[in-house]
C-alpha atoms as a PDB file:
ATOM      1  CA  UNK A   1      -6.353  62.262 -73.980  1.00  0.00           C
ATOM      2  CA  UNK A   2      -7.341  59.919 -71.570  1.00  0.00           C
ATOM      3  CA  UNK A   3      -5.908  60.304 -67.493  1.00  0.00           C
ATOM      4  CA  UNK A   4      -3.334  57.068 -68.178  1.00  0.00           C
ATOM      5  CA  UNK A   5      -2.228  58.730 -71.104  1.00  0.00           C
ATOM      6  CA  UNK A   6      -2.222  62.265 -69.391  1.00  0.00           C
ATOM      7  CA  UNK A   7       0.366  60.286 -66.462  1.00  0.00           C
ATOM      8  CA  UNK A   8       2.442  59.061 -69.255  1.00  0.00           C
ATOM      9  CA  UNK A   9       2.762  62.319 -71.070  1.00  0.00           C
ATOM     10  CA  UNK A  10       3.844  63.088 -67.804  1.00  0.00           C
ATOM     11  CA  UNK A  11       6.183  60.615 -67.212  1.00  0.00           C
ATOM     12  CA  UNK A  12       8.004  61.133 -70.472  1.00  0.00           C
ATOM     13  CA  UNK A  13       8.191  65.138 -69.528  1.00  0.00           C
ATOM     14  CA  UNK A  14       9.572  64.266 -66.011  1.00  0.00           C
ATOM     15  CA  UNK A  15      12.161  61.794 -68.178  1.00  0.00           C
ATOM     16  CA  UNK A  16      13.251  64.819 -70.183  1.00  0.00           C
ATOM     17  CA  UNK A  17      13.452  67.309 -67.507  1.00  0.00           C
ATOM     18  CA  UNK A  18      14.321  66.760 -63.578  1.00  0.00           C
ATOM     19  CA  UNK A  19      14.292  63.276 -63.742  1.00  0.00           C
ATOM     20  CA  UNK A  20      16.725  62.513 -66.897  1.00  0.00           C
ATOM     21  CA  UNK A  21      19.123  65.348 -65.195  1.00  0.00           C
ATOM     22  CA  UNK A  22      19.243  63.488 -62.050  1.00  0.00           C
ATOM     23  CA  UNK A  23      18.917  60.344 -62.974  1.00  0.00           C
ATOM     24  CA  UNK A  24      22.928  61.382 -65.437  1.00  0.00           C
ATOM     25  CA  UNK A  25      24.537  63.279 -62.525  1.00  0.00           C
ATOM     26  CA  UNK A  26      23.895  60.207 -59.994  1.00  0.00           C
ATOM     27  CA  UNK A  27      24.367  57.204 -63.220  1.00  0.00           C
ATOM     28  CA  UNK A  28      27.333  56.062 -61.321  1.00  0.00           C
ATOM     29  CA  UNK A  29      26.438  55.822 -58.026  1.00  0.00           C
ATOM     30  CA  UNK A  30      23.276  54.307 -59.484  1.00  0.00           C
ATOM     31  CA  UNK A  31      24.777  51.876 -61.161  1.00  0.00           C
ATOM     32  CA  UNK A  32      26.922  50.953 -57.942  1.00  0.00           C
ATOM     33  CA  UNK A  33      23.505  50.538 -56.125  1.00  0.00           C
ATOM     34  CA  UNK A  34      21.861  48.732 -58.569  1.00  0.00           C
ATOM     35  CA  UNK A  35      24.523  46.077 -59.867  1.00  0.00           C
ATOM     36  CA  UNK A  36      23.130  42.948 -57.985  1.00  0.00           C
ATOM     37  CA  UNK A  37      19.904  43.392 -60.020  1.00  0.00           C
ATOM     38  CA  UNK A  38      21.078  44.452 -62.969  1.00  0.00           C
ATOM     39  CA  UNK A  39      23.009  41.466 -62.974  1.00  0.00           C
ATOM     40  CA  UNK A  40      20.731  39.164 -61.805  1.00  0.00           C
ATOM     41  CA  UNK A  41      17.630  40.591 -64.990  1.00  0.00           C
ATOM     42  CA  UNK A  42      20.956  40.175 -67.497  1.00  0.00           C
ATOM     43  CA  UNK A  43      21.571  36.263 -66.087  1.00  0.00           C
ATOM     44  CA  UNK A  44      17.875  35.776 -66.257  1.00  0.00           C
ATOM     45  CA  UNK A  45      17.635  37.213 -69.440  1.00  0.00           C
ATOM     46  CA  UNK A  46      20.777  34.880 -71.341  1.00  0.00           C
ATOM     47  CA  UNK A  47      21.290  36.996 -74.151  1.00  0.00           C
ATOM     48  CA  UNK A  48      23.153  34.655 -76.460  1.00  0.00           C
ATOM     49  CA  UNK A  49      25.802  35.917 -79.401  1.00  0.00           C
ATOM     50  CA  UNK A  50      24.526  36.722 -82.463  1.00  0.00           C
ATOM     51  CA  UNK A  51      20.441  37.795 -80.475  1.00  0.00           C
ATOM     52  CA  UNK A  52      19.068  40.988 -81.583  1.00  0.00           C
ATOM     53  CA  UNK A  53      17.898  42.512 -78.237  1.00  0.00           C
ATOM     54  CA  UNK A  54      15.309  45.244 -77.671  1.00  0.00           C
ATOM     55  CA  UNK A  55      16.183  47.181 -74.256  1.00  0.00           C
ATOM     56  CA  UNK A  56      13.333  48.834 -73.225  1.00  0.00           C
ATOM     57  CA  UNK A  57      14.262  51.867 -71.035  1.00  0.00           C
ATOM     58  CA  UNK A  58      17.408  51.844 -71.254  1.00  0.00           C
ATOM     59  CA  UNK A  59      18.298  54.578 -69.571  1.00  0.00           C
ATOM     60  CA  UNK A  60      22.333  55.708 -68.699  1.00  0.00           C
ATOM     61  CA  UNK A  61      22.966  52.207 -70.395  1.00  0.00           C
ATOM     62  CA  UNK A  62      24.208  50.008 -67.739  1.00  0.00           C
ATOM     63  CA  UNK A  63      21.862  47.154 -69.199  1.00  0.00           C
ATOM     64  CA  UNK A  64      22.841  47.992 -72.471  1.00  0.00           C
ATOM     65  CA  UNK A  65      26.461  47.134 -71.906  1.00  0.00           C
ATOM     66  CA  UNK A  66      25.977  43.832 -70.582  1.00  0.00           C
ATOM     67  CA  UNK A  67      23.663  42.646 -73.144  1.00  0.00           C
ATOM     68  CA  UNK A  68      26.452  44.042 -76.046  1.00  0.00           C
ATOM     69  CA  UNK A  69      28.875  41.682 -74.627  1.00  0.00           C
ATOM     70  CA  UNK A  70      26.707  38.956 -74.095  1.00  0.00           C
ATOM     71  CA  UNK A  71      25.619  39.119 -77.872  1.00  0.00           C
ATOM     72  CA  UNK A  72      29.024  39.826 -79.557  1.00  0.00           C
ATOM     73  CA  UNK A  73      29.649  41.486 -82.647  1.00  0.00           C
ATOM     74  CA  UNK A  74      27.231  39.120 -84.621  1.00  0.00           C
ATOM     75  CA  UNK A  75      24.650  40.296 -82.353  1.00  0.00           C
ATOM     76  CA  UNK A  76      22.567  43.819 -82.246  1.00  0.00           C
ATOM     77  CA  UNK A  77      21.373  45.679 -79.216  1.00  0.00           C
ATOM     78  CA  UNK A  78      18.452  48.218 -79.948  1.00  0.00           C
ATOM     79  CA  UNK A  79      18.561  50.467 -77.390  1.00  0.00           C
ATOM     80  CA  UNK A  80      15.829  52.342 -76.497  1.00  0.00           C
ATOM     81  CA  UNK A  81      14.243  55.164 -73.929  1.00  0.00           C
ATOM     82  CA  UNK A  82      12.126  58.280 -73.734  1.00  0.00           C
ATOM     83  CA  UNK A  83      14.403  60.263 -72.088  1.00  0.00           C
ATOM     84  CA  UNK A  84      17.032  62.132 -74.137  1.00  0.00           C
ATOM     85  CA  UNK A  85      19.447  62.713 -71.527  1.00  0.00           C
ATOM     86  CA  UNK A  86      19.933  59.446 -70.104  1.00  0.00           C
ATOM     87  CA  UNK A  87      20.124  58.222 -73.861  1.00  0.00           C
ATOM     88  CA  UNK A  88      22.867  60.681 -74.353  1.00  0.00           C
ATOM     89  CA  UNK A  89      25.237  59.222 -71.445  1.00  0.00           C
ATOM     90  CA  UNK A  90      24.445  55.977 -72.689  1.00  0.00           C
ATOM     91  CA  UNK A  91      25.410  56.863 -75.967  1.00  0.00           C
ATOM     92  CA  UNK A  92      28.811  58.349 -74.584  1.00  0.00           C
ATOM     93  CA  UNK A  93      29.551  55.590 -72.756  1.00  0.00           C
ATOM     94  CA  UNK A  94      28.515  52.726 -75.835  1.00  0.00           C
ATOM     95  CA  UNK A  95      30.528  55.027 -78.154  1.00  0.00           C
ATOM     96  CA  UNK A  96      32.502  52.907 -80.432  1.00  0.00           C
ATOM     97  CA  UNK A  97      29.655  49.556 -79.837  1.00  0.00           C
ATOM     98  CA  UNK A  98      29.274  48.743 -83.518  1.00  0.00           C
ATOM     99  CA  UNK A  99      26.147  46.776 -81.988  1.00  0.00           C
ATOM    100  CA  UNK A 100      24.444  49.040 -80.409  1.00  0.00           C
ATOM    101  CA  UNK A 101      21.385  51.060 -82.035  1.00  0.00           C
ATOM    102  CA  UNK A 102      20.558  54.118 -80.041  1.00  0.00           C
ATOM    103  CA  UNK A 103      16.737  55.316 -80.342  1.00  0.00           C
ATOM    104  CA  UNK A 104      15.067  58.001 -78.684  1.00  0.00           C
ATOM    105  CA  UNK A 105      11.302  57.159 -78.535  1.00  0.00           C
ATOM    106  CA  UNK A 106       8.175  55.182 -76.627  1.00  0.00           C
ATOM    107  CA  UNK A 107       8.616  51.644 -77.078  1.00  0.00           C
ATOM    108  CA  UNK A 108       4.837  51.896 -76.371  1.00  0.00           C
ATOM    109  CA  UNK A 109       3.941  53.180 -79.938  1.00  0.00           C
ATOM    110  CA  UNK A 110       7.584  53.118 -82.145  1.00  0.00           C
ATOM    111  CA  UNK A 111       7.571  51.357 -85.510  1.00  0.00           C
ATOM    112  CA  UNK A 112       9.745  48.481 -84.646  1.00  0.00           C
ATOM    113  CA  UNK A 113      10.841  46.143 -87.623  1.00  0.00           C
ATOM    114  CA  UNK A 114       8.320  43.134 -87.438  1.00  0.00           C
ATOM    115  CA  UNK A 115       9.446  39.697 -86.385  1.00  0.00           C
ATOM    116  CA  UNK A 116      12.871  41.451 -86.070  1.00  0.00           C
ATOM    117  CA  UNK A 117      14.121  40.052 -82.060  1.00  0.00           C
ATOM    118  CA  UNK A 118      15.105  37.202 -80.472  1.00  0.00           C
ATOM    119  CA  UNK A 119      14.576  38.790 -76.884  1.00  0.00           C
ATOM    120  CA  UNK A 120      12.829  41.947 -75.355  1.00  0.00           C
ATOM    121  CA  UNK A 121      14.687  42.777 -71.738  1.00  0.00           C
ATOM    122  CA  UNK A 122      14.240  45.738 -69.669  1.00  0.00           C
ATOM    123  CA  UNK A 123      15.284  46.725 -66.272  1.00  0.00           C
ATOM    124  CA  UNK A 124      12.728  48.884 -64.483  1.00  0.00           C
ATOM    125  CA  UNK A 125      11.396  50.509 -68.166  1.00  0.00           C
ATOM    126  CA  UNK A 126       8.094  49.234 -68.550  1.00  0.00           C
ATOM    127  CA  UNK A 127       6.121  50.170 -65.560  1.00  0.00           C
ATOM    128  CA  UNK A 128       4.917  53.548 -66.809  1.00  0.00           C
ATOM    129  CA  UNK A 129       2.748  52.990 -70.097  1.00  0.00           C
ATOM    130  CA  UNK A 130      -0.243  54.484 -70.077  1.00  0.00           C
ATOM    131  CA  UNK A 131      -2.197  51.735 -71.835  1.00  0.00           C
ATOM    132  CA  UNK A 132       0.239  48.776 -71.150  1.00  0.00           C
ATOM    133  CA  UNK A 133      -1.650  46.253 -73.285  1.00  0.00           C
ATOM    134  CA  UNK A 134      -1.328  48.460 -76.299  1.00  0.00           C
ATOM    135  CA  UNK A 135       2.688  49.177 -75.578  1.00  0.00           C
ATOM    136  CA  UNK A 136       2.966  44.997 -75.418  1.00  0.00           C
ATOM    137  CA  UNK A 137       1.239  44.040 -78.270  1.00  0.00           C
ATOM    138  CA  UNK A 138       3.178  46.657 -79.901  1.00  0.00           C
ATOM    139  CA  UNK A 139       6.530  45.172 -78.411  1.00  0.00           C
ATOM    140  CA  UNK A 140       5.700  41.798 -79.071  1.00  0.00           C
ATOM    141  CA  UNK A 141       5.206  42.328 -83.168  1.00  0.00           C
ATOM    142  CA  UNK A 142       8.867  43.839 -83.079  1.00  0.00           C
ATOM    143  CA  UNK A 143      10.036  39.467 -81.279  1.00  0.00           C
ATOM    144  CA  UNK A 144      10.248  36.430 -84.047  1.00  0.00           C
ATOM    145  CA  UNK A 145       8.133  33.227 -83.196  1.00  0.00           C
ATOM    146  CA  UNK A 146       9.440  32.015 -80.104  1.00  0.00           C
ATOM    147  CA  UNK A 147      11.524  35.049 -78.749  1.00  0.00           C
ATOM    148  CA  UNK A 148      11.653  35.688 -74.998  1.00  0.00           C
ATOM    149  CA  UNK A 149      10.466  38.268 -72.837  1.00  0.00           C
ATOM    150  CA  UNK A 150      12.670  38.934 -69.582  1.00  0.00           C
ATOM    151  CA  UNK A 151      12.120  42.220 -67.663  1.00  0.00           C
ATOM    152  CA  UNK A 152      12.712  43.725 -64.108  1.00  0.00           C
ATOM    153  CA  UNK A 153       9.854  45.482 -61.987  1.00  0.00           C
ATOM    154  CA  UNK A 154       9.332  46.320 -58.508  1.00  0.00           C
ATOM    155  CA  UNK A 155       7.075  44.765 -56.031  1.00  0.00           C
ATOM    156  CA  UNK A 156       4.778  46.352 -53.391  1.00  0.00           C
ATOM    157  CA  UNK A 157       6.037  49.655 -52.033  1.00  0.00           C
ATOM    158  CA  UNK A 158       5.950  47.545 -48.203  1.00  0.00           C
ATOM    159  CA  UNK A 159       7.987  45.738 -49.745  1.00  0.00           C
ATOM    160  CA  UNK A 160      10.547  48.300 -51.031  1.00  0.00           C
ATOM    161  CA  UNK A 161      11.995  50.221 -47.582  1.00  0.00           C
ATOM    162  CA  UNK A 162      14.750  51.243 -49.584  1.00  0.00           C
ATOM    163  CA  UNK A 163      12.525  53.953 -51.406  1.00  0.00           C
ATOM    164  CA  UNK A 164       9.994  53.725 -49.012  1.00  0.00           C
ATOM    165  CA  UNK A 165      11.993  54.846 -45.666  1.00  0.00           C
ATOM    166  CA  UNK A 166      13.546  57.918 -46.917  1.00  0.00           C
ATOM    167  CA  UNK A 167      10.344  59.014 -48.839  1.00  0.00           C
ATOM    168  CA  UNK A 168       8.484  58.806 -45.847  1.00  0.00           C
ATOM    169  CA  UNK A 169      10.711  60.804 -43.815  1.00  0.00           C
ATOM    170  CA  UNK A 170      10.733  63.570 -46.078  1.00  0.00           C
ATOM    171  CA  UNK A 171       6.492  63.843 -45.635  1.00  0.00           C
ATOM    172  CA  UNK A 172       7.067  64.907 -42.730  1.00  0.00           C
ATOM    173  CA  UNK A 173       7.993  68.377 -44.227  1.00  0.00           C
ATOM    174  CA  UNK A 174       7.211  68.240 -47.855  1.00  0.00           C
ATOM    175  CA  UNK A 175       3.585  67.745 -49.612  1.00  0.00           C
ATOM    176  CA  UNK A 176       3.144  64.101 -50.514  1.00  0.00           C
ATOM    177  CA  UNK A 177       3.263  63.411 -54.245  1.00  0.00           C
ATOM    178  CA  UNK A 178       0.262  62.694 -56.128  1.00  0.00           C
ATOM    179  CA  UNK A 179      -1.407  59.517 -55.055  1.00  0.00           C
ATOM    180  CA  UNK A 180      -1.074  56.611 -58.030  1.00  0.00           C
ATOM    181  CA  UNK A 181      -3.903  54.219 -58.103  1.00  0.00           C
ATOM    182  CA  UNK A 182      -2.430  50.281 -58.470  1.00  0.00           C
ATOM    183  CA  UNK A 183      -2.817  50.564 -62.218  1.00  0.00           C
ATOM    184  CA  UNK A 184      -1.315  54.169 -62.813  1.00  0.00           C
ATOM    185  CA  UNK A 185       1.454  54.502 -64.630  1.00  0.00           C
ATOM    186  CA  UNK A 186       4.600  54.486 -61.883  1.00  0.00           C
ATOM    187  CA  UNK A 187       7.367  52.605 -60.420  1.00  0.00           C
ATOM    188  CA  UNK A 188       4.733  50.126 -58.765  1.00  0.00           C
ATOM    189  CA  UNK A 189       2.500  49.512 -61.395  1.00  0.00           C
ATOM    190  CA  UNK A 190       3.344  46.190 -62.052  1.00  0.00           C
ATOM    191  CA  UNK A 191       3.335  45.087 -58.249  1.00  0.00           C
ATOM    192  CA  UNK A 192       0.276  42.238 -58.571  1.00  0.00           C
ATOM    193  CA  UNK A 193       1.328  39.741 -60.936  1.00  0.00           C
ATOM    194  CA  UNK A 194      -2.292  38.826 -61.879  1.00  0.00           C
ATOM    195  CA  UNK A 195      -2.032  42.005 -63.515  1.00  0.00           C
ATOM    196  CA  UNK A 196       1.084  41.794 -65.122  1.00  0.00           C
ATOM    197  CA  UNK A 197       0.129  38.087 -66.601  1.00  0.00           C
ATOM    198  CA  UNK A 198      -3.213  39.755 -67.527  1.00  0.00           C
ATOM    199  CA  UNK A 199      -1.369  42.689 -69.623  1.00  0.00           C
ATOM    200  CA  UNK A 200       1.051  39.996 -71.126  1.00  0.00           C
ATOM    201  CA  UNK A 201      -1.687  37.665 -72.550  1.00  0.00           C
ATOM    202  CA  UNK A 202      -3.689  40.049 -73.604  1.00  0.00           C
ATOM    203  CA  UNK A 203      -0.857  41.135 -74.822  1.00  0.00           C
ATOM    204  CA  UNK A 204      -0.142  38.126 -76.989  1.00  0.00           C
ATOM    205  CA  UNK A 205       2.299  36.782 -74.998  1.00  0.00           C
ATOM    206  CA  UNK A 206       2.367  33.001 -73.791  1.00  0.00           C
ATOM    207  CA  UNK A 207       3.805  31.336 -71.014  1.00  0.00           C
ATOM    208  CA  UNK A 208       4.142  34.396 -68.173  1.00  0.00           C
ATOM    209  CA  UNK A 209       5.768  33.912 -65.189  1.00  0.00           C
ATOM    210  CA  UNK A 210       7.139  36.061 -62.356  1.00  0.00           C
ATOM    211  CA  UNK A 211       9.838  34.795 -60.121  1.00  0.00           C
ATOM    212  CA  UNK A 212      10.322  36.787 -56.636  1.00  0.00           C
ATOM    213  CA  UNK A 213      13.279  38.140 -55.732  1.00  0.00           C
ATOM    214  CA  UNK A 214      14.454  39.848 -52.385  1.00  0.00           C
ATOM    215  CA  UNK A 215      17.654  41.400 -52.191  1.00  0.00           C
ATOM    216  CA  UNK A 216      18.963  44.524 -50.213  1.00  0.00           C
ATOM    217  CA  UNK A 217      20.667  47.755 -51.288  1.00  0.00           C
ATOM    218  CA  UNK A 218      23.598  49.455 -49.992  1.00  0.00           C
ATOM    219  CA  UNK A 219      22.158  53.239 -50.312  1.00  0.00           C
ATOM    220  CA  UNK A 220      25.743  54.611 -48.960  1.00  0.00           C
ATOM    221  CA  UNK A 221      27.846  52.371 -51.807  1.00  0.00           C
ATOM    222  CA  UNK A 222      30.137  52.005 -48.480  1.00  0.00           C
ATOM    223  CA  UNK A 223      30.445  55.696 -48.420  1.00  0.00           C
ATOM    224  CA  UNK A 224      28.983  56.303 -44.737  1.00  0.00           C
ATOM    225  CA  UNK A 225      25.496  57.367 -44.031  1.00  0.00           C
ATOM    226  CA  UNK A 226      25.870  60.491 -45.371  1.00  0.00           C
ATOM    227  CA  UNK A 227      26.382  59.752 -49.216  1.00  0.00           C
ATOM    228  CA  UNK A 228      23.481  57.512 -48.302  1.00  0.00           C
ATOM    229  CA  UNK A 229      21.046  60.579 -47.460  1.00  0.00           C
ATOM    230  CA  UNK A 230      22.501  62.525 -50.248  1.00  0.00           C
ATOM    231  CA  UNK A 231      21.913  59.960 -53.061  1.00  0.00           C
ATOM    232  CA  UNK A 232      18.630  60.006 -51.998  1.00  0.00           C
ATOM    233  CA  UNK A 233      17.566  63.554 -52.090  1.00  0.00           C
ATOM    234  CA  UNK A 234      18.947  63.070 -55.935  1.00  0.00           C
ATOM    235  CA  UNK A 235      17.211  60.194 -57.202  1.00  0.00           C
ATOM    236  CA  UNK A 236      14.112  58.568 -57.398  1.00  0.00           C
ATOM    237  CA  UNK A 237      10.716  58.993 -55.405  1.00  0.00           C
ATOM    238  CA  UNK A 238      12.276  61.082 -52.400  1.00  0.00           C
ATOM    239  CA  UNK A 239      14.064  63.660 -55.405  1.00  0.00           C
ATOM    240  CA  UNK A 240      10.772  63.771 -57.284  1.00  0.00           C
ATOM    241  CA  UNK A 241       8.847  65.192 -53.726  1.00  0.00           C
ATOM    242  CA  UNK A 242      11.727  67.164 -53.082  1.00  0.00           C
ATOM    243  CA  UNK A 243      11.831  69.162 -56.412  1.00  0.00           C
ATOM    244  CA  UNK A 244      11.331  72.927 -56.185  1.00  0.00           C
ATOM    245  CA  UNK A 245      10.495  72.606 -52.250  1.00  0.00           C
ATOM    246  CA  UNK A 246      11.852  75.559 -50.224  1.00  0.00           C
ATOM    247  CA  UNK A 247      15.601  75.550 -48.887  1.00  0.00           C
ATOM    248  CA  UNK A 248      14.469  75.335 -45.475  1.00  0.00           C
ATOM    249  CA  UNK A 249      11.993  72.530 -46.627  1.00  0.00           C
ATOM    250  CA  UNK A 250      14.865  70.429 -48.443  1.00  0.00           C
ATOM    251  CA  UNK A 251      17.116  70.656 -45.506  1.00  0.00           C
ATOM    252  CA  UNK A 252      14.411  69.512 -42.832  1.00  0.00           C
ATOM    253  CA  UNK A 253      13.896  66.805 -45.014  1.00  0.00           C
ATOM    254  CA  UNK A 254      17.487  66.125 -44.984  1.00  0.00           C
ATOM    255  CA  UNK A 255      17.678  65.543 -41.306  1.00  0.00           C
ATOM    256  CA  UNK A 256      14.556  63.768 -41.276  1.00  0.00           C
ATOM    257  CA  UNK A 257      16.163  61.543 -43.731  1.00  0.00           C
ATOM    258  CA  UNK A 258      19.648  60.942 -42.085  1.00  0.00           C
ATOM    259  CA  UNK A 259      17.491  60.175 -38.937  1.00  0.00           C
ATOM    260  CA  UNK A 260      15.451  57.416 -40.799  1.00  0.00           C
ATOM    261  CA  UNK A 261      18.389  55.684 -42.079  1.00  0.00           C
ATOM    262  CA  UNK A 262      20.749  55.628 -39.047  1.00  0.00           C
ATOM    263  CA  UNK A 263      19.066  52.231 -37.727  1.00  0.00           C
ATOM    264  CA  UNK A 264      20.506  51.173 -40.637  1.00  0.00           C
ATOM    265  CA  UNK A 265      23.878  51.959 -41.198  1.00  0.00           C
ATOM    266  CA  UNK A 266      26.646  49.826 -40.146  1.00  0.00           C
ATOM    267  CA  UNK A 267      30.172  49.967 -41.431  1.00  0.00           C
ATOM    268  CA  UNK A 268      30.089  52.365 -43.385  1.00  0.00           C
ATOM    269  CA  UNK A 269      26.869  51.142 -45.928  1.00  0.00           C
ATOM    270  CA  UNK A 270      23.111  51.812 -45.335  1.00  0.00           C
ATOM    271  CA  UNK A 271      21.130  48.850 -46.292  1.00  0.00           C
ATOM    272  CA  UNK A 272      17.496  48.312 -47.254  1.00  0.00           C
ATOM    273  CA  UNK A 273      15.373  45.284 -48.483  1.00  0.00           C
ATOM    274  CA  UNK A 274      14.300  46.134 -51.550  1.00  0.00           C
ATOM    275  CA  UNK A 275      11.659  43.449 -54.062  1.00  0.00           C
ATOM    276  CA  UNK A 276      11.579  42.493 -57.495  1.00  0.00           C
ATOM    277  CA  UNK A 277       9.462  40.644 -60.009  1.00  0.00           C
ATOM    278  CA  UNK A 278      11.603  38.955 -62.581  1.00  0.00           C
ATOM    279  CA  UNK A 279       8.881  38.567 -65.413  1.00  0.00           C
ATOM    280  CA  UNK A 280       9.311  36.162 -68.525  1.00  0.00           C
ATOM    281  CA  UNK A 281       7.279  35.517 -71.247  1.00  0.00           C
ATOM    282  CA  UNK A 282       7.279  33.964 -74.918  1.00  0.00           C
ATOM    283  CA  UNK A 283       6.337  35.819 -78.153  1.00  0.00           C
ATOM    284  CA  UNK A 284       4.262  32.968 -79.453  1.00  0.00           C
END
């Protein structure tokens, strides 16, 4: 097994274990957070009735419901994710879709039906294959001449306070997580787009583009800075460093936290700039 492939064995363990769990308990919240972008990747993305849509990552299924709608019963929704207990809540909550397809496995190596998709879409899935070339080329078999490719990705991490501010805070009393090299497998893999357009055509794909996109997030969901702080020792980066840390460790972090995000809490919501790539392709 090569390293990239060791990090995304990894990945899919974290997916299945402290990750997935966190990732369900906080789904609404998350969703709350995340709506602006999830709704700006499903605008870009124009799923039209009648598509048959691949959603890569689909996680709790927030995406997933949008892109049902927008394709109607005529249309099909595959969707798809590593993790089996974020597929399970999306599952509850799609439970009566007659067009949805739920499929637990690596879009990076699963047998899709060739020439089967009008559009591949993901929102923040695709940024941990180990060999992202090989996971493309095997996506882009599963899209019919002329199908579109619309996903979501994060920028730089100076770009991203929102995950950046609160991770940084808790250094100060936890280890630092294992440092990812530009092209590791992680949340900012796909932060240069000459390397994203690289992966895509060699891919297969034609036509890439990224579009920039700043926005900022409301950590708190209007909740006061103290949902803010403990959203954040639940999800994400600042969760993953936090995991099986001492008490006394956790709660130092804590107030290192809270102190982090005061500057930015006003009225009641804590927000941070946060940066996205909104990638398209074709599947020539």
């Amino acid at each position: 097994m090569s390293e990239a492939q060791g990090l995304h064995a990894d990945q899919v363990a974290y997916w299945n274990g402290a990750g997935g769990a966190h990732w369900v308990a906080q789904q609404e919240r998350t969703d709350r957070v995340m709506a602006e972008i999830a709704d700006l990747v499903l605008a870009g993305a124009a799923a039209r009735p009648g598509d048959t849509v691949i959603d890569v990552g689909c996680g709790c299924g927030a995406t997933t419901i949008g892109l049902a709608a927008a394709v109607g019963p005529a249309g099909h929704v595959m969707a798809l994710d590593v993790s089996a207990p974020m597929l399970a809540r999306a599952r509850e909550r799609l439970r009566g879709a007659g067009n949805v397809e739920f499929v637990l496995a690596d879009a990076a190596a699963h047998e899709f039906a060739p020439a089967s998709a009008d559009l591949l879409f993901s929102r923040f899935g695709v940024m941990f294959f180990g060999e992202p070339s090989a996971a493309f080329a095997n996506l882009r078999r599963a899209l019919k001449p002329g199908a579109r490719l619309v996903f979501a990705c994060w920028r730089a991490p100076d770009e991203n306070p929102w995950m950046m501010v609160p991770l940084n805070a808790a250094y100060l009393h936890v280890p630092r997580l294992p440092r990812l090299g530009p092209e590791d497998p992680g949340p900012f893999s796909f932060a240069d787009p000459a390397r994203v357009q690289r992966i895509l055509t060699g891919a297969g794909f034609v036509e890439p583009s990224l579009e920039a996109v700043n926005l900022t997030m409301d950590l708190a969901c209007g909740e006061g800075i103290d949902a803010a702080v403990s959203y954040v020792l639940e999800i994400g980066a600042t969760s993953r460093a936090l995991d099986g840390q001492p008490v006394e460790h956790r709660a130092l972090a804590a107030a290192a936290i809270r102190q982090a995000l005061a500057p930015y809490a006003e009225n009641g919501k804590v927000k941070l700039a946060a940066a996205i790539w909104i990638v398209r392709a074709i599947a020539p």
